[in-house]
Protein backbone atom coordinates (compact mmCIF):
# COMPACT_ATOMS: atom_id res chain seq x y z
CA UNK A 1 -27.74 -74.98 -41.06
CA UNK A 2 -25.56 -74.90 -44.46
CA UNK A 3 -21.65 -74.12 -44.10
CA UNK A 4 -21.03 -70.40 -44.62
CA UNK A 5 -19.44 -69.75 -48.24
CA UNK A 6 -16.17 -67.70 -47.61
CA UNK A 7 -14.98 -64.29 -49.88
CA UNK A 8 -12.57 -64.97 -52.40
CA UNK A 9 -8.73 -63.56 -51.65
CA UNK A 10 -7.57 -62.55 -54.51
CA UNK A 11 -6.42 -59.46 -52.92
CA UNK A 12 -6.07 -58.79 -49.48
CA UNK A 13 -9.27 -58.67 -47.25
CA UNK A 14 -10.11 -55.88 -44.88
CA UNK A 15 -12.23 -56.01 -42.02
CA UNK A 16 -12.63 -53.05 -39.58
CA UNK A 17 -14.09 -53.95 -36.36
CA UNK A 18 -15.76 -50.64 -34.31
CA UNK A 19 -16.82 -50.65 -31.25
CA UNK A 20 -16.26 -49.51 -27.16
CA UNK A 21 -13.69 -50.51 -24.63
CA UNK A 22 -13.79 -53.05 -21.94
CA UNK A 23 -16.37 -55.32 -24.12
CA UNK A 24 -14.41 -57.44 -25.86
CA UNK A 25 -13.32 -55.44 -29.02
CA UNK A 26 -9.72 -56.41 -29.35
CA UNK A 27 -10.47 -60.15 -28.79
CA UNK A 28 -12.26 -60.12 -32.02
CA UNK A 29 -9.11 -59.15 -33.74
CA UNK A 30 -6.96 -61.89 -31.62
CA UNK A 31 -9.57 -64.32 -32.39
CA UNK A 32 -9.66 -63.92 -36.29
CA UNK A 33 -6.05 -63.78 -36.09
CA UNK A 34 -5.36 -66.87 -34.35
CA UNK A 35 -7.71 -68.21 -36.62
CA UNK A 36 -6.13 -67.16 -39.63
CA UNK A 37 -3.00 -68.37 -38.66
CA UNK A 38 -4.41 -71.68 -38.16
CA UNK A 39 -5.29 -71.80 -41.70
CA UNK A 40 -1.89 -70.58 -42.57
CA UNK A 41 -3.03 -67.83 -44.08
CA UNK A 42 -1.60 -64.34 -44.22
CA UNK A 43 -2.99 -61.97 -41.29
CA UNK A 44 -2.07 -58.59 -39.47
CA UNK A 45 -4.31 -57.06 -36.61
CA UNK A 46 -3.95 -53.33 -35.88
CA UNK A 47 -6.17 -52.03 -32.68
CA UNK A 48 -6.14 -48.24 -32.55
CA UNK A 49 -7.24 -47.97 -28.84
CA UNK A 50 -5.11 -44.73 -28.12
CA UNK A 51 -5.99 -43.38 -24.85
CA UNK A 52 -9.04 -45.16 -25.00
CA UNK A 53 -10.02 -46.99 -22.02
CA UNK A 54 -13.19 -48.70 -20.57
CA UNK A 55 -15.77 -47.02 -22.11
CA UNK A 56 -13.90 -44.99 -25.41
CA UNK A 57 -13.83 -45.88 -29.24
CA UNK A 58 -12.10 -48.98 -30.41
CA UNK A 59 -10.93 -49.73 -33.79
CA UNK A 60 -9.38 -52.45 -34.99
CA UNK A 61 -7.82 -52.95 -38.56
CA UNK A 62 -7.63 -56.61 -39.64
CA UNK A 63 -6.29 -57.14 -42.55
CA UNK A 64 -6.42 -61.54 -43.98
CA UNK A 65 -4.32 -62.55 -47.49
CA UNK A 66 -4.04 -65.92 -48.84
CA UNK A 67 -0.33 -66.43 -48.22
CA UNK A 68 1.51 -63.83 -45.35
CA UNK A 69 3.72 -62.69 -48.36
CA UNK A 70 0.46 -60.86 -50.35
CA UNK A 71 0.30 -58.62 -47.03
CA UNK A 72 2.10 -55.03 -47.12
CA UNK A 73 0.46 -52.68 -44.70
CA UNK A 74 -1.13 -53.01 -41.81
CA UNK A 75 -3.94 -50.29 -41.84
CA UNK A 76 -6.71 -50.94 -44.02
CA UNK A 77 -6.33 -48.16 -46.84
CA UNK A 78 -9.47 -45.29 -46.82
CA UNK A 79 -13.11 -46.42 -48.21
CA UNK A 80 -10.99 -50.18 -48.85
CA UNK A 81 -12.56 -52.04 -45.95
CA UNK A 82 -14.36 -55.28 -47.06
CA UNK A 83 -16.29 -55.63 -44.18
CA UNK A 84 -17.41 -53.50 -41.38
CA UNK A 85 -17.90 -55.22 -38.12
CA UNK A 86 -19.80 -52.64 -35.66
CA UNK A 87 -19.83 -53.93 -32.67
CA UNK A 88 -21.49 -50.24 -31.52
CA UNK A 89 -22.75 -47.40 -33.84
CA UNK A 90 -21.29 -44.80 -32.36
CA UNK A 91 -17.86 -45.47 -33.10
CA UNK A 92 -19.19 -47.13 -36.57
CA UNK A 93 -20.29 -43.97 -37.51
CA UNK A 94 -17.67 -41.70 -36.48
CA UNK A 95 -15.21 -39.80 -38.92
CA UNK A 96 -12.64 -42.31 -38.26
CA UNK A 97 -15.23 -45.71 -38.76
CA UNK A 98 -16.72 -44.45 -41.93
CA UNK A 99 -14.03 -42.96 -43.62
CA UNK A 100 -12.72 -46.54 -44.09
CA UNK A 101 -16.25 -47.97 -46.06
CA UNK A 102 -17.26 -47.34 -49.54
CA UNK A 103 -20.49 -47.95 -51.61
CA UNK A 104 -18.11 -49.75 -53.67
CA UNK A 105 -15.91 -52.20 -51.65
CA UNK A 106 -18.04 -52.04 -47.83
CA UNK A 107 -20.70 -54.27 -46.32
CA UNK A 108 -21.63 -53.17 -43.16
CA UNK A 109 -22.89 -55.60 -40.01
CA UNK A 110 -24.02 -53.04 -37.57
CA UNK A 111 -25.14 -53.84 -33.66
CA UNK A 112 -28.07 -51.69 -33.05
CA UNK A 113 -27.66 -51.61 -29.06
CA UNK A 114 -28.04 -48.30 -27.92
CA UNK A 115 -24.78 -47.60 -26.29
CA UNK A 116 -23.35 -44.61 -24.54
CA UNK A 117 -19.35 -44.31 -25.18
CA UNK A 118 -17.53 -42.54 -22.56
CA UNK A 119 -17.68 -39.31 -24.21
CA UNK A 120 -21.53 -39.26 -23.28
CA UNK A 121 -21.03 -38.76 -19.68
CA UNK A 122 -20.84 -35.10 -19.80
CA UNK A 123 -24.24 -34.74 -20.77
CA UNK A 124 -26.23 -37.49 -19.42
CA UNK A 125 -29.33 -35.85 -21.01
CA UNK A 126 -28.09 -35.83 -24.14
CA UNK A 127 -30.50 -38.23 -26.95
CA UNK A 128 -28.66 -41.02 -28.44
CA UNK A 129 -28.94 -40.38 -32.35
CA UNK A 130 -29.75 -44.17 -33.29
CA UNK A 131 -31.85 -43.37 -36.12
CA UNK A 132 -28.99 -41.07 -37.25
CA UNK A 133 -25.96 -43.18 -36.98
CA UNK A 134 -28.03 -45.97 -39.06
CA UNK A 135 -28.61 -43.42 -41.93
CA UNK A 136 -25.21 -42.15 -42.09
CA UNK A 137 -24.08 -45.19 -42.42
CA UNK A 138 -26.30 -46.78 -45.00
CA UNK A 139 -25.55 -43.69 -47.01
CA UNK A 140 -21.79 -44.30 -46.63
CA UNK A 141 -22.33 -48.01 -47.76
CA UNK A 142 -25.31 -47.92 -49.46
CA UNK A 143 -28.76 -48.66 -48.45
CA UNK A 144 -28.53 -52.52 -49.15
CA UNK A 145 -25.02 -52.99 -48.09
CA UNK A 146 -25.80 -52.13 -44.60
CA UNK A 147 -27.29 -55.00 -42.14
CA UNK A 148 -28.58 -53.72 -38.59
CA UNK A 149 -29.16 -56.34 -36.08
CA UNK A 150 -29.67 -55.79 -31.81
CA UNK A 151 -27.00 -58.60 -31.53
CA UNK A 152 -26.71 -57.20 -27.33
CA UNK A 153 -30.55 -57.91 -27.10
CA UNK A 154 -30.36 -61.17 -28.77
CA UNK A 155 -27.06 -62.72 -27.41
CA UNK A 156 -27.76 -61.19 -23.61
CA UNK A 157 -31.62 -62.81 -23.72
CA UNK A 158 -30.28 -66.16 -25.14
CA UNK A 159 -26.79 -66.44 -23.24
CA UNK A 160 -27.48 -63.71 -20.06
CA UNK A 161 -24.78 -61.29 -20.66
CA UNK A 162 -24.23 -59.04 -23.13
CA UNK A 163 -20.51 -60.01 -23.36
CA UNK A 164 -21.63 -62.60 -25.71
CA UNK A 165 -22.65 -59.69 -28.53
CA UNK A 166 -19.34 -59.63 -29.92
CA UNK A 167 -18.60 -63.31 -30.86
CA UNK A 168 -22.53 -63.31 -31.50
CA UNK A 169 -21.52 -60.70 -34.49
CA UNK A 170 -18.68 -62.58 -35.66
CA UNK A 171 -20.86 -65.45 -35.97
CA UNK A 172 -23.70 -63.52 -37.76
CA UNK A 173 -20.58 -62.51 -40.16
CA UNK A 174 -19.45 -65.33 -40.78
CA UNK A 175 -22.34 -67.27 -41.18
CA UNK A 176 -23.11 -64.22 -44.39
CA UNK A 177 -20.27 -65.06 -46.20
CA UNK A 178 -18.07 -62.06 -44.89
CA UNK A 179 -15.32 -63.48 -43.10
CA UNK A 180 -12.49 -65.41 -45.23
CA UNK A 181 -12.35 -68.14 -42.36
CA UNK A 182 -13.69 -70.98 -41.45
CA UNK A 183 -15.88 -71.42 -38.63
CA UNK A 184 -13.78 -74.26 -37.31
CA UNK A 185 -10.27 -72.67 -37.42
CA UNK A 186 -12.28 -69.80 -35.49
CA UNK A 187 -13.84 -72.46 -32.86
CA UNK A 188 -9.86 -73.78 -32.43
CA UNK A 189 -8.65 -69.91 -31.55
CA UNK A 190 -11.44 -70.34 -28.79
CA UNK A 191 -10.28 -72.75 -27.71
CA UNK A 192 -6.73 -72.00 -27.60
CA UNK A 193 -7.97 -68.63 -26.10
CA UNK A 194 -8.64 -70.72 -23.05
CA UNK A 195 -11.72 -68.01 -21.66
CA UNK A 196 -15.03 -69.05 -21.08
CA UNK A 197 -14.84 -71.52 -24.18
CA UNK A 198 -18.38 -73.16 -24.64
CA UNK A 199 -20.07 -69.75 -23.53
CA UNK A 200 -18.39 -68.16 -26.38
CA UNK A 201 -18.50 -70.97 -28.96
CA UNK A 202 -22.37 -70.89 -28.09
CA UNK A 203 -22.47 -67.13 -28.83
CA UNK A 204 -20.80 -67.81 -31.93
CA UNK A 205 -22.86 -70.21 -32.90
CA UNK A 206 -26.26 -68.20 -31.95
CA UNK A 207 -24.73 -65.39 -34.45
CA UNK A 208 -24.52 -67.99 -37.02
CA UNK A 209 -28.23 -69.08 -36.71
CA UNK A 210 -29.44 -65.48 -36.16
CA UNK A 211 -27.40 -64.98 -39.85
CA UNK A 212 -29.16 -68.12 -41.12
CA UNK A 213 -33.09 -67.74 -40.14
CA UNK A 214 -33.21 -64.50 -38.00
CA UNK A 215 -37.03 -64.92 -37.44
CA UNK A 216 -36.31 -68.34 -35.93
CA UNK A 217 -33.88 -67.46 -33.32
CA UNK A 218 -36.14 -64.26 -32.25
CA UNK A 219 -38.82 -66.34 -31.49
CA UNK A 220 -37.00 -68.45 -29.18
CA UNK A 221 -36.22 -65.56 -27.24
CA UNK A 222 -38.71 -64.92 -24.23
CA UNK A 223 -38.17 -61.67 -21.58
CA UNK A 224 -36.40 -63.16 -18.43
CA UNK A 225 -37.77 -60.13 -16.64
CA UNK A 226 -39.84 -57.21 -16.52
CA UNK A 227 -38.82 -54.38 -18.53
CA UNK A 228 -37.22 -51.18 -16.81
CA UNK A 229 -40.32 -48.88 -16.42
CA UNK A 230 -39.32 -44.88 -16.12
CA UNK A 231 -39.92 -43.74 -13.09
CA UNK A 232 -43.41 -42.13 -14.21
CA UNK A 233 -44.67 -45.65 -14.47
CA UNK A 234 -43.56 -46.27 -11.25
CA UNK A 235 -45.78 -45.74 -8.14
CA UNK A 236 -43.93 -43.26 -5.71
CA UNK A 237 -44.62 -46.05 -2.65
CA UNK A 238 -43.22 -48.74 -4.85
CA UNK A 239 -40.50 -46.65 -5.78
CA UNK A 240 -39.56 -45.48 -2.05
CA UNK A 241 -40.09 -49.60 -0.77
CA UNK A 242 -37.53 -50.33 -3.40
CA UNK A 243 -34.95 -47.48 -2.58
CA UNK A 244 -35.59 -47.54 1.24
CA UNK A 245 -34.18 -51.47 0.93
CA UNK A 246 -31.10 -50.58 -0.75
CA UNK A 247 -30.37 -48.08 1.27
CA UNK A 248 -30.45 -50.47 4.36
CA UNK A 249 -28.36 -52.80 2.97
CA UNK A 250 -26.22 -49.95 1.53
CA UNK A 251 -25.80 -48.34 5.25
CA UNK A 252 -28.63 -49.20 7.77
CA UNK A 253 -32.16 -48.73 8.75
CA UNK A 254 -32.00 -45.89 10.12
CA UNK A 255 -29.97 -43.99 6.93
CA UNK A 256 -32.48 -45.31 5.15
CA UNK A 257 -35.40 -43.76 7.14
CA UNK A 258 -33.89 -40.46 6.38
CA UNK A 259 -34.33 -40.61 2.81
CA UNK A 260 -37.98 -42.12 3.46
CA UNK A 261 -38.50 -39.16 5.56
CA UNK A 262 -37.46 -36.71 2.98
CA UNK A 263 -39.54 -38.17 0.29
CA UNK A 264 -42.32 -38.23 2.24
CA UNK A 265 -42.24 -34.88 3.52
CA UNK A 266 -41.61 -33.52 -0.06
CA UNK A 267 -44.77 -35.39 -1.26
CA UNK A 268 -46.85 -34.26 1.28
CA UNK A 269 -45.83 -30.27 0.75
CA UNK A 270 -46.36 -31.01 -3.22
CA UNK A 271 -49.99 -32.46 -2.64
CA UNK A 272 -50.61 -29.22 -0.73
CA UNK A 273 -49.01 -26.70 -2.53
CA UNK A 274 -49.83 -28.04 -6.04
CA UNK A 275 -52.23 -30.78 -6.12
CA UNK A 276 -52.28 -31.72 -9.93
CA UNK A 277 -48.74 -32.68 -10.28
CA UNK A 278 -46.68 -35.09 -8.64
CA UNK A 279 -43.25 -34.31 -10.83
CA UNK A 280 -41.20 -32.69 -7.56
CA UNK A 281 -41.56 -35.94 -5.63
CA UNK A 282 -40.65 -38.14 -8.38
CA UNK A 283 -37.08 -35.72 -8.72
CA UNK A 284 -36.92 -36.20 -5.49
CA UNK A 285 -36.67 -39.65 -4.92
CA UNK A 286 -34.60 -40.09 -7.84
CA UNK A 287 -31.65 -37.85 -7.08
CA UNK A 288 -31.62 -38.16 -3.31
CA UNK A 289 -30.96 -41.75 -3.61
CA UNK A 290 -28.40 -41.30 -6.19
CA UNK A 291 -26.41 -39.20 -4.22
CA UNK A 292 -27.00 -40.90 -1.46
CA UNK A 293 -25.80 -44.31 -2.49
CA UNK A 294 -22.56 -43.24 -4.00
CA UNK A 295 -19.94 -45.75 -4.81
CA UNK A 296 -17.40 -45.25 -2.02
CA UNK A 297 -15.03 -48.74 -0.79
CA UNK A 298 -17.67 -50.07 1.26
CA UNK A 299 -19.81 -50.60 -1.10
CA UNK A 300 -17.70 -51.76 -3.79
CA UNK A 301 -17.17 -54.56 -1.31
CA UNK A 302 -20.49 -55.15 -0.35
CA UNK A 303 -21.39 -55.69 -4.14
CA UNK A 304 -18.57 -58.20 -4.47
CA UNK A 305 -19.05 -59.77 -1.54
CA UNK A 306 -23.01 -60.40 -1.10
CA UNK A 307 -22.85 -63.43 -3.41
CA UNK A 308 -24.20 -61.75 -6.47
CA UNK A 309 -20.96 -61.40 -8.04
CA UNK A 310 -19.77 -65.32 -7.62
CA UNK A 311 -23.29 -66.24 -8.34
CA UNK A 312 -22.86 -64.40 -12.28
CA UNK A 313 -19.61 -65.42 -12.34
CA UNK A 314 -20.49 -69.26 -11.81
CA UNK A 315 -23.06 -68.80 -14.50
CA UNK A 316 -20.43 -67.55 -17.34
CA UNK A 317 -17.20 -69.75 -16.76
CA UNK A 318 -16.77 -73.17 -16.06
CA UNK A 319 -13.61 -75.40 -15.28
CA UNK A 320 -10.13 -73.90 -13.50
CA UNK A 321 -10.21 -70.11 -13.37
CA UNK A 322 -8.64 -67.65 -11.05
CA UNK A 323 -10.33 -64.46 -10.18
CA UNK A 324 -8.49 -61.33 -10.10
CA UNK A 325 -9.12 -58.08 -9.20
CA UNK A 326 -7.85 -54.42 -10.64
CA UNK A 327 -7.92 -51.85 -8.26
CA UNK A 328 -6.16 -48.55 -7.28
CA UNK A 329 -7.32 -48.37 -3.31
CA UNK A 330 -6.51 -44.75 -2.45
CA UNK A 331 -4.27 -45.10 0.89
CA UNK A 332 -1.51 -47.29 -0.66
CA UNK A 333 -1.84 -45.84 -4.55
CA UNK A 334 0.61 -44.17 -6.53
CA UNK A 335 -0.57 -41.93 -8.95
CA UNK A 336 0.38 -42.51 -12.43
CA UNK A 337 2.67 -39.24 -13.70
CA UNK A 338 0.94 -39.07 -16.83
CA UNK A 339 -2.88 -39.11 -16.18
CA UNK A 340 -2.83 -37.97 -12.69
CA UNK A 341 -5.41 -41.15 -11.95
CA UNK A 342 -4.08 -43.51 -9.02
CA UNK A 343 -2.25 -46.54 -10.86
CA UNK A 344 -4.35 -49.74 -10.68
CA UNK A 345 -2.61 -53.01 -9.02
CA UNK A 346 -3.92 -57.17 -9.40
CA UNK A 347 -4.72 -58.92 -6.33
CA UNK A 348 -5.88 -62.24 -6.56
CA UNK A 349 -8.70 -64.21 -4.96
CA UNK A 350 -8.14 -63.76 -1.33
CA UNK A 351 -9.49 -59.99 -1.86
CA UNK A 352 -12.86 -61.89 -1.61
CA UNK A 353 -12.03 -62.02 1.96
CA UNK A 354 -11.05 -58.98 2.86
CA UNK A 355 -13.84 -57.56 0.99
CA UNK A 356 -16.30 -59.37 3.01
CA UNK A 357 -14.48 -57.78 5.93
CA UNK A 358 -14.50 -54.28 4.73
CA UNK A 359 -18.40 -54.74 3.42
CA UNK A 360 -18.80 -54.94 7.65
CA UNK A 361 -17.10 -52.22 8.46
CA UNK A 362 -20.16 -50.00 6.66
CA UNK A 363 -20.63 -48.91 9.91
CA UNK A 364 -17.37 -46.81 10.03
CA UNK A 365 -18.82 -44.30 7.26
CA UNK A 366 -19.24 -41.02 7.80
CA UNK A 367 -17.03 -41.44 11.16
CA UNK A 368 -14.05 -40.06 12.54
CA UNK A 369 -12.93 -43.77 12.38
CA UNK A 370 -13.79 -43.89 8.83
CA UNK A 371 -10.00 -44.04 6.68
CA UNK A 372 -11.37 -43.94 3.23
CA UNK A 373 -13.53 -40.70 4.07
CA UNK A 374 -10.71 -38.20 4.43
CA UNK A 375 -10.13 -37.96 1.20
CA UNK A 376 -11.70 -35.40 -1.16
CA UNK A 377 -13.63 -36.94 -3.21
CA UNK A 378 -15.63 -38.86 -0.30
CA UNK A 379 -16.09 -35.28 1.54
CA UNK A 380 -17.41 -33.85 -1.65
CA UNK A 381 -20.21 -36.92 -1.71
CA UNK A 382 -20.73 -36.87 1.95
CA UNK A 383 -21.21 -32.38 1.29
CA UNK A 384 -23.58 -32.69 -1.52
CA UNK A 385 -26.11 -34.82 0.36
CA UNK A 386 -25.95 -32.47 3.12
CA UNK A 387 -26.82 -29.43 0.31
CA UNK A 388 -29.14 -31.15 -1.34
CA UNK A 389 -31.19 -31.77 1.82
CA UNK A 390 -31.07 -28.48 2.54
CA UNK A 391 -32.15 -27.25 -0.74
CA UNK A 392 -35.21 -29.28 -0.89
CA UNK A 393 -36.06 -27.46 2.19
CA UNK A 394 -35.64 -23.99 0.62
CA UNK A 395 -37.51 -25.02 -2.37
CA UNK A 396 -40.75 -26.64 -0.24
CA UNK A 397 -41.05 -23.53 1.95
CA UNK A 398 -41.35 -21.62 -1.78
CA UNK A 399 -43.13 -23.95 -3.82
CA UNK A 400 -46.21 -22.96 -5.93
CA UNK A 401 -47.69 -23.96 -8.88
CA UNK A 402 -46.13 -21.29 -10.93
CA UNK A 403 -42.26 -22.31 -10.02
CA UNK A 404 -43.05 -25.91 -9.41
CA UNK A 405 -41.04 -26.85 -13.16
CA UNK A 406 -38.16 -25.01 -12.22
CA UNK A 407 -38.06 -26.69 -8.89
CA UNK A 408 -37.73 -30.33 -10.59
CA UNK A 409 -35.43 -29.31 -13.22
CA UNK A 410 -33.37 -27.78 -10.37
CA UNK A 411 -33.52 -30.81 -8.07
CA UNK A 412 -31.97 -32.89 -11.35
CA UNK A 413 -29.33 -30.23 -12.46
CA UNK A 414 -27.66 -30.56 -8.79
CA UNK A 415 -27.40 -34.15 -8.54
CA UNK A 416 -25.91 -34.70 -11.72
C-alpha cells in the first residue's frame, strides 16, 4: 500500500468532523491535534458539543496551518471546510454540518451507518431518511465530491466493535489524500493517547486499506453471525423459547412463565377468533417482554456482572487498565440544579463486586424489601405491566377479524 499524498497548506486547512456523542467524536479532533503538533505544525480544535450528550450532534472544527502563526480563528468560516469527516449522516447533513461545505472548497467522507441520534427517540417509528441525507449532501458538495462508505459495518465485522468506525474514517481520509498529516505523527498521538493502542492503530490502518482497494478489504469480511431477522421471520415458539430464557435469568422461572402464559393464551384466542392472521400474537410477545424486562438496578448489575461485560472488555484492551464506572444510583444522588437529572459519580473497580451482589438480590423486586422500587419511575414500570396485562384481556374477550388491526397497533402504541 503506497504512502498517502498530503493537501498542500498554503492556506489554512479545514476539516469538520460530524457525528453523535459517546462514540468517539471528540477524540478525532484530539488525535489530529496531537498529531499536528507533533509535526510542529499550526493546529486549533473547536468541538461544539453544547448540551449534547450521549447520543446528540457533535461537531468539531479543526482547523491545521503550516506554522501556528498562519492560524487566526478557530471556527472554520461558512462553505470553507476542506474536508468533511461524517462520522454519521445525520448530523452531516444538518443545517449546521452543511452550511460549512461548498461545491467549491468541500470533499465529503460520509459513514453510511444508519444511526439514530438522540433526537429520534420520540418517535421510534419514525424512517431514517438515508437515501435523503446522501442526496442532500452530494448536492451541497457535488455529486463527485461526496464518498459514502458503511465504515461501522466494515470496522465492527473486521475489529468487533463499532468503536473502531471513527479511526477507521480517519484512516480512509487519510489514506485519500485529505488529511495534511502524516500517518505516523497520527500513529504517535495513539500512542501517546495511551487507550486501546493497537486496536485503534489497526482500525486506522483497515481505513487506510479500505481507502486503497475497497473491494479487497470487503471481501475479507465474512458475517460472524446471523443477521437480525424481524420478528415476522421469526417463529412465535422460537421467539417465546428465546424471551422465556431471558426472562429467567432477568427474574426467575416462574416470572417468566407468566409472560409464556400470556403469549400463549393470546395465540390461542387469535387462532380462534381470526384464523388467517397471526399479527396480535406477534405484538404481543414483542411489547410484553419489553416492558417486562425494563432496565431497573438489578439488572444493570446482572449485565455487568454475568461475565459478558469483562469478556468484551478483554477482547478490546490489552495491558494495565482500570475500569471505572459512571453512575448516579438514586438513594445517595444529588440532583444536578440545572438539568434536574441525578448527578453521575466514578467508582472504580470494586463496583464489580458489589454488582455481583446486587445482581443476587433480583429476588427483592417487586417486594416490600425492594429499596430501589419506591421510587417513581420503578412504580410506573412495575404499573404498566400490570395495565398492559389487563388490556390484552379486554382486547381478547373483543377480538374479531374486523378490529383485529387496531388491536396490534394498540398493543404497540402502549408499550412505547
Amino acid at each position: 500500500m503506497p504512502d498517502p499524498e498530503q493537501p498542500r497548506l498554503d492556506k489554512p486547512y479545514g476539516v469538520l468532523v460530524t457525528g453523535i456523542g459517546g462514540t468517539g467524536v471528540v477524540t478525532i479532533g484530539a488525535l489530529i491535534g496531537m498529531a499536528a503538533h507533533i509535526e510542529k505544525k499550526g493546529v486549533s480544535v473547536l468541538d461544539m458539543t453544547g448540551l449534547a450528550q450521549k447520543g446528540g450532534a457533535v461537531i468539531s472544527h479543526i482547523r491545521i496551518s503550516e506554522k501556528p502563526e498562519d492560524l487566526h480563528a478557530v471556527r472554520i468560516a461558512d462553505h470553507s471546510a476542506n474536508l468533511m469527516l461524517a462520522c454519521d449522516m445525520v448530523t452531516a447533513a444538518s443545517e449546521q454540518g452543511l452550511a460549512k461545505v461548498s461545491r467549491e472548497e468541500t470533499t465529503a467522507i460520509v459513514n453510511t451507518q444508519e444511526t439514530m441520534t438522540g433526537a429520534f427517540t420520540s418517535n421510534p417509528d419514525l424512517p431514517f431518511p438515508g437515501e435523503v441525507f446522501k442526496e442532500t449532501i452530494k448536492r451541497t458538495t457535488g455529486e463527485n465530491s461526496a464518498h459514502f462508505i458503511n465504515a461501522t459495518q466494515i470496522a465492527t465485522q473486521l475489529l468487533g466493535d463499532s468503536i473502531a468506525s471513527n479511526l477507521f474514517m480517519l484512516g480512509y481520509a487519510i489514506q485519500k489524500g485529505h488529511i495534511p498529516l502524516s500517518t505516523s505523527s497520527v500513529e504517535e498521538a495513539i500512542e501517546i493517547n495511551g487507550v486501546a493502542i493497537e486496536f485503534n492503530k489497526q482500525a486506522l490502518l483497515w481505513g487506510r486499506r479500505a481507502a486503497h482497494d475497497l473491494a479487497a478489504v470487503e471481501k475479507l469480511i465474512q458475517p460472524k453471525e446471523e443477521p437480525l431477522r424481524s420478528y415476522d421471520e421469526v417463529s412465535i415458539e422460537a421467539l417465546i423459547e428465546k424471551r422465556s430464557k431471558f426472562l429467567t435469568n432477568y427474574q426467575d422461572k416462574a416470572y417468566a412463565e407468566r409472560y409464556v402464559a400470556l403469549v400463549k393464551r393470546v395465540q390461542e384466542v387469535e387462532r380462534k377468533r381470526t384464523p388467517t392472521a397471526d399479527g396480535l400474537v406477534l405484538a404481543v410477545a414483542k411489547n410484553a417482554f419489553k416492558l417486562m424486562a425494563y432496565k431497573d438496578e438489578y439488572e444493570v448489575a446482572r449485565l455487568f456482572s454475568d461475565g459478558s461485560f469483562i469478556k468484551k472488555i478483554k477482547q478490546q484492551f490489552e495491558g494495565d487498565y482500570k475500569i471505572e464506572f459512571n453512575l448516579a444510583p438514586p438513594l445517595i444522588s444529588k440532583k444536578d440544579p440545572i438539568t434536574g437529572q441525578l448527578k453521575k459519580r466514578t467508582f472504580g473497580p470494586w463496583m464489580m463486586s458489589a454488582f455481583r451482589l446486587l445482581a443476587k438480590l433480583k429476588v427483592l423486586r417487586g417486594t416490600a424489601f425492594d429499596i430501589f422500587g419506591k421510587t417513581e419511575e420503578r412504580k410506573t414500570e412495575r404499573n404498566l405491566i400490570e395495565q398492559y396485562f389487563g388490556l390484552v384481556d379486554m382486547i381478547l374477550s373483543n377480538l374479531n377479524n374486523e378490529n383485529q388491526q387496531t388491536a396490534i397497533e394498540l398493543y404497540h402504541y402502549l408499550s412505547k
